[in-house]
Protein backbone atom coordinates (compact mmCIF):
# COMPACT_ATOMS: atom_id res chain seq x y z
CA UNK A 1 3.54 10.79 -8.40
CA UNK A 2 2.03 8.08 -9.72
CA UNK A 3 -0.65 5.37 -8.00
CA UNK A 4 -2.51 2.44 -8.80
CA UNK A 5 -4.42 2.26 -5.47
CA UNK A 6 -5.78 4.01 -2.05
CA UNK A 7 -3.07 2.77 0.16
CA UNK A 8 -0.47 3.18 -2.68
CA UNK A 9 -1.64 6.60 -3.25
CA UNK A 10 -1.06 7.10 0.91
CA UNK A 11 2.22 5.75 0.58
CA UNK A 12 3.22 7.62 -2.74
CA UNK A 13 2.32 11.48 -1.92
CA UNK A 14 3.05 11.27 2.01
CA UNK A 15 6.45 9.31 0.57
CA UNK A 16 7.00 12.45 -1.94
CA UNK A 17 6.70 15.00 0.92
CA UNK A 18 9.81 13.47 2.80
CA UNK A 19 11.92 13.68 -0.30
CA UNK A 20 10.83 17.30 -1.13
CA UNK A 21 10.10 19.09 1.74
CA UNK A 22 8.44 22.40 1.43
CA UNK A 23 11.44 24.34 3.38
CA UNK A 24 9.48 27.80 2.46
CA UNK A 25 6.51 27.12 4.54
CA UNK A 26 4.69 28.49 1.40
CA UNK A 27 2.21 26.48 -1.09
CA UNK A 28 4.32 27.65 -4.03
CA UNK A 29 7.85 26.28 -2.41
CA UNK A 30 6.73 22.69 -3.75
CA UNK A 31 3.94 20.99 -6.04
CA UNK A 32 3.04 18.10 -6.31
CA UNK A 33 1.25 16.44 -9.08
CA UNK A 34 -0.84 13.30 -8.91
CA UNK A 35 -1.54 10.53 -11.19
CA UNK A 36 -4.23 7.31 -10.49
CA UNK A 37 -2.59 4.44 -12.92
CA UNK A 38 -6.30 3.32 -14.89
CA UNK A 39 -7.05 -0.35 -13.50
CA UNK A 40 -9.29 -2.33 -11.27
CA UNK A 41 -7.89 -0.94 -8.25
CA UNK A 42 -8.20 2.66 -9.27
CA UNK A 43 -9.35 4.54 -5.93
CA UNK A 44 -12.74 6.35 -5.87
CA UNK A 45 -13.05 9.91 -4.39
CA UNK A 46 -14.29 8.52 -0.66
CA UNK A 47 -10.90 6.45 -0.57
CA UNK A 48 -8.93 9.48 -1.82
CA UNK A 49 -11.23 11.75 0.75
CA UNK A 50 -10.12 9.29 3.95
CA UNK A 51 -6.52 8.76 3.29
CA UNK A 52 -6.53 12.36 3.58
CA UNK A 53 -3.32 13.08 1.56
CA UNK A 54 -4.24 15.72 -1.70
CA UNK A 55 -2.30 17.14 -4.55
CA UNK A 56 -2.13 20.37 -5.98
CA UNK A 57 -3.38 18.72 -9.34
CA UNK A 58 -5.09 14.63 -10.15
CA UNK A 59 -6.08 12.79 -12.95
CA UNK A 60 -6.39 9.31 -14.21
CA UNK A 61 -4.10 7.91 -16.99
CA UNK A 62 -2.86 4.96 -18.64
CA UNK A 63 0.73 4.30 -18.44
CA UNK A 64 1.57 5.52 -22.21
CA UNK A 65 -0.01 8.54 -20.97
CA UNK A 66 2.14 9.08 -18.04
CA UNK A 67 4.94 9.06 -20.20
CA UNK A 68 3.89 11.30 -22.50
CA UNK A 69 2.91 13.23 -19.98
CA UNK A 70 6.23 13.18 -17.59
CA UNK A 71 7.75 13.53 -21.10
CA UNK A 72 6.33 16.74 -21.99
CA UNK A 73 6.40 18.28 -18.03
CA UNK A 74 9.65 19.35 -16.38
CA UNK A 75 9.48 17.13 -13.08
CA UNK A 76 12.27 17.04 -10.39
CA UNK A 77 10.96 13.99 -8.97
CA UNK A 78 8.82 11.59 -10.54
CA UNK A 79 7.87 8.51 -7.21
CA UNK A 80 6.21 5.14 -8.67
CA UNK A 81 3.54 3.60 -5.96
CA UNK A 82 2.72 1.10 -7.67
CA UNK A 83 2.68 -3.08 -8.18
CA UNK A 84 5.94 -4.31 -9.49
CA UNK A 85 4.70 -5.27 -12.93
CA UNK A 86 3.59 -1.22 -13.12
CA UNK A 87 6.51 -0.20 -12.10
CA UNK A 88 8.79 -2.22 -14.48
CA UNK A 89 6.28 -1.42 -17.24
CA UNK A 90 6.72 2.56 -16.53
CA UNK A 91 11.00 2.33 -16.43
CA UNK A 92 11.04 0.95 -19.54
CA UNK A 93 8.08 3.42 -21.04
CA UNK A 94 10.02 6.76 -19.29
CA UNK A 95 13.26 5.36 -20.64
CA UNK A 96 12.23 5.21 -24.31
CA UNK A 97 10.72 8.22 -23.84
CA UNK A 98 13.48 10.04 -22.30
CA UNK A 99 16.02 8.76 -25.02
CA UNK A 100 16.53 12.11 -26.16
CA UNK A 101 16.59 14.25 -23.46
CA UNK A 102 19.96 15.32 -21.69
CA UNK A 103 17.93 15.88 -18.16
CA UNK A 104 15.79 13.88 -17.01
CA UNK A 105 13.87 13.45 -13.50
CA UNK A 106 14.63 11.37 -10.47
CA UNK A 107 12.74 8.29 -10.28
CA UNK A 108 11.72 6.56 -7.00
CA UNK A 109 9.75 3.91 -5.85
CA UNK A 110 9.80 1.47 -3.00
CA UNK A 111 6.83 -0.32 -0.86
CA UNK A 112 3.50 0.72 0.19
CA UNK A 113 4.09 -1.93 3.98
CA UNK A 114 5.55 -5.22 5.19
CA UNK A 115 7.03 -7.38 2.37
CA UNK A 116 5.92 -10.87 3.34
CA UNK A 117 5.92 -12.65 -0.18
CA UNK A 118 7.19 -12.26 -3.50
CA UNK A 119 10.56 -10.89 -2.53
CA UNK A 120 12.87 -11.81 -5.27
CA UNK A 121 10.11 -11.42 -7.95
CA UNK A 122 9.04 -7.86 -6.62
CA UNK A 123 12.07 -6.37 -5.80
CA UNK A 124 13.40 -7.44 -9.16
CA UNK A 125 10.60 -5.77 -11.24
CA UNK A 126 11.64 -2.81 -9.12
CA UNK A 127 15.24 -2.36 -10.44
CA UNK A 128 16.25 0.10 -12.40
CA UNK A 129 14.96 3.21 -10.00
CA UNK A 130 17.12 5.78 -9.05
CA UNK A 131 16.34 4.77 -5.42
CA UNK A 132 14.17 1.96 -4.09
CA UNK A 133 13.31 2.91 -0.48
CA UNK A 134 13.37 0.34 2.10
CA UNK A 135 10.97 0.65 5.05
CA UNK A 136 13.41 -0.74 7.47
CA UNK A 137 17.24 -2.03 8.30
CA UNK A 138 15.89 -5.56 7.48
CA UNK A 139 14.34 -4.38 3.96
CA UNK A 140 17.36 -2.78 3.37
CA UNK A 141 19.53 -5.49 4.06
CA UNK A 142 17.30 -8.09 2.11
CA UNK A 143 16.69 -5.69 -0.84
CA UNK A 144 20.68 -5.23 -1.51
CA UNK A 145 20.84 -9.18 -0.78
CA UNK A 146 18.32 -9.69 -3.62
CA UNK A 147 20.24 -7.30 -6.30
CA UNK A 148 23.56 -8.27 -5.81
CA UNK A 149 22.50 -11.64 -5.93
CA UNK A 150 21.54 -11.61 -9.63
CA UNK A 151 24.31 -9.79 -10.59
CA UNK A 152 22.73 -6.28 -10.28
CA UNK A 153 23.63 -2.73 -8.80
CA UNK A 154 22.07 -2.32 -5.49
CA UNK A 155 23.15 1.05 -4.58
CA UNK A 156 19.81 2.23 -5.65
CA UNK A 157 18.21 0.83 -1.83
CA UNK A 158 18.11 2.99 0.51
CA UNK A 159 16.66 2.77 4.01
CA UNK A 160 14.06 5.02 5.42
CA UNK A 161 10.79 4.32 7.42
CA UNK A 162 6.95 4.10 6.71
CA UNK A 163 6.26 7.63 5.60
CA UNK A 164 2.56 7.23 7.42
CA UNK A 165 4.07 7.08 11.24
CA UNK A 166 3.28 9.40 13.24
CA UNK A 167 -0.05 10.62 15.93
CA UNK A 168 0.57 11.17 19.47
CA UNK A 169 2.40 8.66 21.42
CA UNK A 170 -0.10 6.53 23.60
CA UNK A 171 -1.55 7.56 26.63
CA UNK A 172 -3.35 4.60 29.28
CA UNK A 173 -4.94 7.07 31.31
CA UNK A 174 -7.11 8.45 28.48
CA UNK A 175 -8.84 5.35 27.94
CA UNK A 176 -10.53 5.94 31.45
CA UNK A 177 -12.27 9.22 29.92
CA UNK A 178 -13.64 7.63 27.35
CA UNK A 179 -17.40 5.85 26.48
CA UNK A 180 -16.42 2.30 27.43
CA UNK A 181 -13.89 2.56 30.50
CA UNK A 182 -12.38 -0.69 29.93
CA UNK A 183 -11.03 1.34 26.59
CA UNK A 184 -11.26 0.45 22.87
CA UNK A 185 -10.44 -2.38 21.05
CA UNK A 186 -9.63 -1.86 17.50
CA UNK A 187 -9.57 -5.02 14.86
CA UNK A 188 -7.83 -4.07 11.33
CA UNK A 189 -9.24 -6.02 9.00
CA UNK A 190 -7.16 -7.05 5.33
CA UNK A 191 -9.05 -7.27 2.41
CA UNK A 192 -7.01 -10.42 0.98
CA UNK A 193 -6.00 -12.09 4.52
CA UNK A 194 -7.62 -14.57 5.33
CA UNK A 195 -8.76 -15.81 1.90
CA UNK A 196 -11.56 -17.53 2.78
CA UNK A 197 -15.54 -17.28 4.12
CA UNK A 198 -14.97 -19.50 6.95
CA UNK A 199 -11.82 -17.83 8.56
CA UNK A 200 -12.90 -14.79 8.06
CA UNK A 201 -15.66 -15.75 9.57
CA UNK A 202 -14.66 -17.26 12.68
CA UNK A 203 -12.14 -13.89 13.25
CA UNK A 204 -15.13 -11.40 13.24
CA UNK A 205 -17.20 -13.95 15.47
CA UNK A 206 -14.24 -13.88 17.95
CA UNK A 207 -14.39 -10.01 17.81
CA UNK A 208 -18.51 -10.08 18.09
CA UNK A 209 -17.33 -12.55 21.25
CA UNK A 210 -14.93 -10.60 22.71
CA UNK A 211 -17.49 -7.65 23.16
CA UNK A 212 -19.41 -9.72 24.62
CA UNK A 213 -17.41 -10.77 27.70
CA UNK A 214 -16.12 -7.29 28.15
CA UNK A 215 -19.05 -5.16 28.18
CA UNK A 216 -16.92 -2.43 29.49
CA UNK A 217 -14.91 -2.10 26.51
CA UNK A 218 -15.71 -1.22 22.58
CA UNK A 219 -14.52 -3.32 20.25
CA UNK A 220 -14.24 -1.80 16.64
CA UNK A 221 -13.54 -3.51 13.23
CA UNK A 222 -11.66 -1.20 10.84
CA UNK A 223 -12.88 -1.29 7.62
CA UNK A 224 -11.03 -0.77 4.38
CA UNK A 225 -13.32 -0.60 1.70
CA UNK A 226 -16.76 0.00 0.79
CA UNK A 227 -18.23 -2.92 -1.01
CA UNK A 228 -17.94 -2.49 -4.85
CA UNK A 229 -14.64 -0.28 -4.29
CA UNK A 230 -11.21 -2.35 -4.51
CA UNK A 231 -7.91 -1.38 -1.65
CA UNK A 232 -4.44 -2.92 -3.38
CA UNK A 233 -5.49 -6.50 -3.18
CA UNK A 234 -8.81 -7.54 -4.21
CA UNK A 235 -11.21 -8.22 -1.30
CA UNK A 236 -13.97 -11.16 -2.49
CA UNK A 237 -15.60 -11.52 1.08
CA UNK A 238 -16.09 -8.02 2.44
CA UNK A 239 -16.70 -8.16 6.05
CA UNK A 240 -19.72 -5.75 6.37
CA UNK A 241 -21.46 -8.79 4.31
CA UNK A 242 -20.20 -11.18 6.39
CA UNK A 243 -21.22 -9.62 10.25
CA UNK A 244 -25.24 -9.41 8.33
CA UNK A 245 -25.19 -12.95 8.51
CA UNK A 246 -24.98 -12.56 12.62
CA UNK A 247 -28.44 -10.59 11.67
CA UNK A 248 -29.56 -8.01 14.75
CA UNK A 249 -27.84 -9.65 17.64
CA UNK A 250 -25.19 -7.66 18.14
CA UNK A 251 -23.86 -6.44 21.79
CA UNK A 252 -24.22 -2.52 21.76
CA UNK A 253 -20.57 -2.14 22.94
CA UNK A 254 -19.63 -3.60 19.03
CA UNK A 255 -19.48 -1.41 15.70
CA UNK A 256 -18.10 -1.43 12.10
CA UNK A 257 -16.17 1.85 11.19
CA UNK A 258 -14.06 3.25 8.09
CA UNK A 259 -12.17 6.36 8.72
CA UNK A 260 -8.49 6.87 8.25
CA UNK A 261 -6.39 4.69 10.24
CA UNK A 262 -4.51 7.48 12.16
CA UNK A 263 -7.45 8.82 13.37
CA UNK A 264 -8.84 5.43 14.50
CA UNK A 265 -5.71 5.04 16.86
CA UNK A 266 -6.20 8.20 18.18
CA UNK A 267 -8.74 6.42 20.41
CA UNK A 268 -7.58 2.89 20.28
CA UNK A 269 -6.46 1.09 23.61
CA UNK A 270 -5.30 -2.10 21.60
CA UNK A 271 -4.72 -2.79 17.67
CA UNK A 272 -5.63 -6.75 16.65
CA UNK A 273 -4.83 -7.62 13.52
CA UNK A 274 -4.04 -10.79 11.06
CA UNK A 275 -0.69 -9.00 9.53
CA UNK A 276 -1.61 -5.85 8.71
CA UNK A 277 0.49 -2.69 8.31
CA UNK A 278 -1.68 -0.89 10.66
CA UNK A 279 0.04 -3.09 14.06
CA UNK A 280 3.42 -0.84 12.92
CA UNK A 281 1.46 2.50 12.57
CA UNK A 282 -0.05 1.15 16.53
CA UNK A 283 3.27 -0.01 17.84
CA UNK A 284 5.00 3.54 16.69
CA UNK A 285 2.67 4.59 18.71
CA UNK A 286 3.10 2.91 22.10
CA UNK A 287 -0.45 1.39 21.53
CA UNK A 288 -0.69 -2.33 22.72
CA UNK A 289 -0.71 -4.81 19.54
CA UNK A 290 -1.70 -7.95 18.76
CA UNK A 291 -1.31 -10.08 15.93
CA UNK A 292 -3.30 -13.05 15.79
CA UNK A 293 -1.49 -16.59 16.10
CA UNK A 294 -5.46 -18.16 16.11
CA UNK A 295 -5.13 -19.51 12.19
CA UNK A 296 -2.04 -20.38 12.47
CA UNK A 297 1.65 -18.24 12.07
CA UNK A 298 2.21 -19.01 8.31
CA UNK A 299 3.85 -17.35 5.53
CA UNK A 300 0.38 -17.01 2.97
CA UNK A 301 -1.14 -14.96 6.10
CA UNK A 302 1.97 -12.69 6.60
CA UNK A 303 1.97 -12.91 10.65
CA UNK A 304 5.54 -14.85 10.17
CA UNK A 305 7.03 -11.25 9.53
CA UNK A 306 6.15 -10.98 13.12
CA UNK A 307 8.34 -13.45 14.67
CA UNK A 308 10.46 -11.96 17.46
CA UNK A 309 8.36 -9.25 17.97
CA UNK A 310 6.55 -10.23 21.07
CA UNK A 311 2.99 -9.24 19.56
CA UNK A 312 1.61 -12.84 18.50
CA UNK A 313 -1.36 -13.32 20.61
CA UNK A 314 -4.51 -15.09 20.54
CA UNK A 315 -8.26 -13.84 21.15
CA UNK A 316 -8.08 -16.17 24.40
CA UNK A 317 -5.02 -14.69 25.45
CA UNK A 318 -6.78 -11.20 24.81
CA UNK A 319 -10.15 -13.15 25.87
CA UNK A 320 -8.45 -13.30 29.46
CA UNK A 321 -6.45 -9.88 29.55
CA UNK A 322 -3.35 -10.28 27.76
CA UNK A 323 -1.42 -7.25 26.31
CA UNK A 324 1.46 -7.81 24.51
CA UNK A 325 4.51 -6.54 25.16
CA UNK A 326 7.10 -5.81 21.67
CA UNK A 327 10.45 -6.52 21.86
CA UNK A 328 12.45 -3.43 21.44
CA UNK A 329 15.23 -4.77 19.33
CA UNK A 330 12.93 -5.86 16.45
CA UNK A 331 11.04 -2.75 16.61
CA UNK A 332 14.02 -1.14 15.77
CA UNK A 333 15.15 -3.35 12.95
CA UNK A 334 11.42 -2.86 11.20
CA UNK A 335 11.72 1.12 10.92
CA UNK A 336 9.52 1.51 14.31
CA UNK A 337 10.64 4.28 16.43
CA UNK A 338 8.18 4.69 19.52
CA UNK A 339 10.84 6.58 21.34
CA UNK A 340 13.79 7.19 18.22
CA UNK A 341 14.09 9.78 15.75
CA UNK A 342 11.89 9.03 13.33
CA UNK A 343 12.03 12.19 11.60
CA UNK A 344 15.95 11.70 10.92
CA UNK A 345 15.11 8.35 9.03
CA UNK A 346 14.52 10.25 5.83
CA UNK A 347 17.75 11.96 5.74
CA UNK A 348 19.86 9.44 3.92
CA UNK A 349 16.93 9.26 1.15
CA UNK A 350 15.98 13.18 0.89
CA UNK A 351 19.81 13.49 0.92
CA UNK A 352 20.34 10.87 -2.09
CA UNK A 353 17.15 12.32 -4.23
CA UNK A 354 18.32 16.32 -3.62
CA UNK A 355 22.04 14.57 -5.25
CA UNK A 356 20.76 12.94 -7.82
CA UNK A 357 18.22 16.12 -8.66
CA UNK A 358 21.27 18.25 -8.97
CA UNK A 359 23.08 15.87 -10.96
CA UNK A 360 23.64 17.67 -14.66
CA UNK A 361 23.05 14.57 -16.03
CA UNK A 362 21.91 11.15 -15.19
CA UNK A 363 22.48 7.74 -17.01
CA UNK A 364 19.70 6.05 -18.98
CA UNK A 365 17.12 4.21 -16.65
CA UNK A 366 18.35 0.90 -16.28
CA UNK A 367 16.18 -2.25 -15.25
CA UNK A 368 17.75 -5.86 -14.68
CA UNK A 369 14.90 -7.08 -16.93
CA UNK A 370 15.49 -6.30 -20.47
CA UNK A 371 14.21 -8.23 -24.05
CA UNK A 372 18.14 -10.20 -23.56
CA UNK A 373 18.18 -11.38 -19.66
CA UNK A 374 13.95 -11.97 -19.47
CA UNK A 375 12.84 -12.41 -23.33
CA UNK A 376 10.18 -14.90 -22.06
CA UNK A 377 8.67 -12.75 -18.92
CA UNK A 378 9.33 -8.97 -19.94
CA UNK A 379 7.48 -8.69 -22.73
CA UNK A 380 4.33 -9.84 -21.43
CA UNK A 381 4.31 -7.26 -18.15
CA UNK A 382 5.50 -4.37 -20.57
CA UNK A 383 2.20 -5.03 -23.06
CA UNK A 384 -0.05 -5.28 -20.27
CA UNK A 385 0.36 -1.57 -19.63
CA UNK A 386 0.55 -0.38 -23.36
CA UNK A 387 4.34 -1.19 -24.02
CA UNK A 388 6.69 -3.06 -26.68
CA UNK A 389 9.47 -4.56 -25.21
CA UNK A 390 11.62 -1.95 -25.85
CA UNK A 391 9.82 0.61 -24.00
CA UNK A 392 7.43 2.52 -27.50
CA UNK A 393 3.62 2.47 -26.78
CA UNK A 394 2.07 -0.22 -28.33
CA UNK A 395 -0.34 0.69 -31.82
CA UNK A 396 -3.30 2.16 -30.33
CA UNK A 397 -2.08 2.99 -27.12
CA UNK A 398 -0.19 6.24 -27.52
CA UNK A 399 -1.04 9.83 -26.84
CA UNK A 400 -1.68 10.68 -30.52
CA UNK A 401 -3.84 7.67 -31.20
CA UNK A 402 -6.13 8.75 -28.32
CA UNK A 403 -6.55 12.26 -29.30
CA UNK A 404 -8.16 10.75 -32.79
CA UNK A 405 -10.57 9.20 -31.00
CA UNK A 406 -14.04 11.03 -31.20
CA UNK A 407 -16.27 12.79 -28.79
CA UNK A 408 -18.81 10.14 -28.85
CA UNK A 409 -16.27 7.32 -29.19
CA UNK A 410 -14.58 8.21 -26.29
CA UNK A 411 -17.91 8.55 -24.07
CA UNK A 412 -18.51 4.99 -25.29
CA UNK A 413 -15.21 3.58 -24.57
CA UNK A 414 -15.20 5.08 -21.16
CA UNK A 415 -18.79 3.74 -20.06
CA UNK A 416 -17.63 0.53 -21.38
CA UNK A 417 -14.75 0.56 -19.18
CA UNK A 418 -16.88 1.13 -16.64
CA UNK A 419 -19.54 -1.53 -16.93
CA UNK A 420 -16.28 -3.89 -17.21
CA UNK A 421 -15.20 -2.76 -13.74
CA UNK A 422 -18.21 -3.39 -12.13
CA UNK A 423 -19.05 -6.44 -13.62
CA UNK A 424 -15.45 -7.45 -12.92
CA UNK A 425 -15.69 -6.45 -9.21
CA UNK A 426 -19.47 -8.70 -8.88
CA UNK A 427 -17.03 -11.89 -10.69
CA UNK A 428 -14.41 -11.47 -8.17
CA UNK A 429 -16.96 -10.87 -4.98
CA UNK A 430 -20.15 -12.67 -5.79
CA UNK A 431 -19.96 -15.23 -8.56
CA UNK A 432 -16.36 -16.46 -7.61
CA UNK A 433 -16.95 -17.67 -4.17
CA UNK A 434 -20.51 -18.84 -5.03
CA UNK A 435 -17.61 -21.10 -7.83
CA UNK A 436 -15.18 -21.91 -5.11
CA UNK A 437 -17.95 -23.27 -2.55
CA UNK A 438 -19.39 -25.19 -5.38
CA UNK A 439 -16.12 -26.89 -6.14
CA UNK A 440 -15.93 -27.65 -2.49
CA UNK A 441 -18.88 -29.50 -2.60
């Protein structure tokens, strides 16, 4: 399996344990192998530690060296978690390097959450997969909409659920053994939504406010990153810098946390949130969710996926009591099953994988994008990771060319890439907004 981020890594190895379950109840009836795509986002050991998902073996590559190294490996299953330019990038890279080969494994790949934006352009850089997973009957439905809308196959989309859902169903009467009687308030915070200092802002003030006039209740904001580390999208206002600004006056019943997101359900008594994926993870759970109407339902914040669901709220609302109630229709359309099978929702894809696995042959990998139908937009995404347009590593970029570089030379190159991280990650979260504010001016 291969990642390019924490919550893609989450998505990737709990989505490779549906396909391939271990039937033997033994460690050797199934391995899996793990591979962190080299980039900005590449997660750091904390982030691997809390999403608490391991594989037997991990290291980090570049894409011409997951190639080689699928290449020279005999994998069953091979699942891409990553952004669609990756993905697209690593089809055409395993399909020149499979050219020869007269087996070759399954490939799958799909969505780490909610697909609010980008539809056409991600699913698109998607095709070509064996299988492209949808996380619900209205992915599904949209996904197949998308491919046989350009013309292409869309047999590959399949629908299946959120591999991450799952924790004990909620129960109201535990919130009255807890610290805080009037139970726990939980606010997921997204690391690109809302964009900006001053709504960002004004959403952890409301939080710091609603503690404030229930005294009786905790209110916790979910972090998702460390400052310095990056989640999928890049996160230029972290919110632990932003609540230091409120300095020490702070009710007591108020606290920042990280911590995998299951485990900060387990004691949650209501999930608010902008749009993240966390308010399905809550409402599979029976847990009351709110998604916050207060900047607006719009499509660049990703709360208009959660029209008709009976969860858009505001913190007055909440400010004066209100728990909304999801309509049970949509839930079911979005691949939430409170009170469904949600175990049975991976049939059709472990069923479709195990098929293609004992296939004695499959055809070529074949993407919609190739040097004829996107001359002017393939080439470009397929360099970026170390590829010519037809799929051969770029000069310098394959296996062989990195196994003549030298002890020392490699040392250097790899504490350059380094300081170019960091100095990348204080560009996008100090010296960028300081830009931005002064261009406001």
């Amino acid at each position: 399996m291969l990642a390019d981020s924490d919550t893609r890594w989450k998505w990737g190895a709990l989505t490779a344990h549906r396909l391939v379950p271990d039937e033997s109840g033994s460690a050797s009836g199934r391995r899996l192998d793990g591979f962190l795509l080299r980039g900005r986002a590449t997660p750091t050991a904390r982030q691997l530690t809390e999403v608490g998902v391991r594989a037997d073996a991990m290291r980090e590559v570049t894409g011409v060296e997951f190639a080689r190294a699928v290449d020279r490996e005999r994998y069953d299953v091979i699942v891409l978690s990553l952004v669609g330019g990756a993905v697209q990038a690593m089809l055409h890279g395993l399909r020149h390097a499979w050219q020869a080969d007269e087996r070759r494994p399954v490939v799958v790949t799909g969505y780490v959450g909610v697909v609010y934006e980008k539809l056409a352009d991600g699913l698109l850089l998607r095709h070509g997969a064996d299988v492209v997973l949808a996380n619900s009957r209205h992915d599904a439905d949209r996904f197949r909409d998308v491919y046989t809308g350009v013309g292409a196959d869309g047999n590959s989309v399949v629908e299946c659920a959120l591999p991450f859902l799952g924790g004990d169903r909620y129960d109201p009467k535990a919130r009255l053994a807890r610290k805080y009687p009037g139970g726990t308030v939980v606010f997921a915070v997204q690391p690109s939504v809302p964009d900006n200092r001053a709504d960002r802002t004004y959403l952890l003030r409301r939080a710091v406010e609603h503690a404030r006039r229930h005294p009786d209740r905790e209110v916790v904001v979910k972090l998702r990153s460390k400052p310095g580390e990056h989640t999928t999208h890049i996160e230029e206002l972290p919110y632990q810098k932003l609540i230091a600004k409120f300095g020490d006056d702070l009710p007591a019943n108020f606290r920042l946390a990280y911590g995998n997101m299951g485990e900060v359900l387990d004691t949650a008594d209501l999930l608010v949130t902008v749009s993240s994926t966390a308010a399905l993870e809550s409402l599979h759970r029976s847990i009351p969710t709110a998604v916050l109407t207060d900047l607006g339902v719009r499509e660049t914040l990703g709360n208009h996926h959660f029209l008709g669901s009976g969860c858009l709220a505001s913190w007055d609302q909440l400010d004066a009591g209100h728990l909304p109630e999801p309509n049970a229709e949509w839930l079911g359309r979005q691949g939430v099953a409170a009170d469904g099978p949600y175990e049975t929702w991976f049939d059709a894809a472990r069923d479709r994988v195990a098929e293609l696995a004992a296939a004695p042959t499959l055809p070529p990998l074949a993407p919609f994008y190739t040097p004829t139908t996107a001359p002017g937009y393939l080439p470009g995404r397929l360099a970026r990771y170390g590829f010519e347009p037809d799929g051969s590593p770029r000069p310098g970029a394959s296996a062989e060319d990195e196994a003549q570089v030298s002890a020392l030379r490699r040392v250097v190159r790899n504490t350059m890439r380094e300081a170019a991280r960091g100095a990348y990650r204080h560009g996008v979260q100090r010296v960028a907004p300081v830009i931005r504010r002064m261009g406001e001016l």
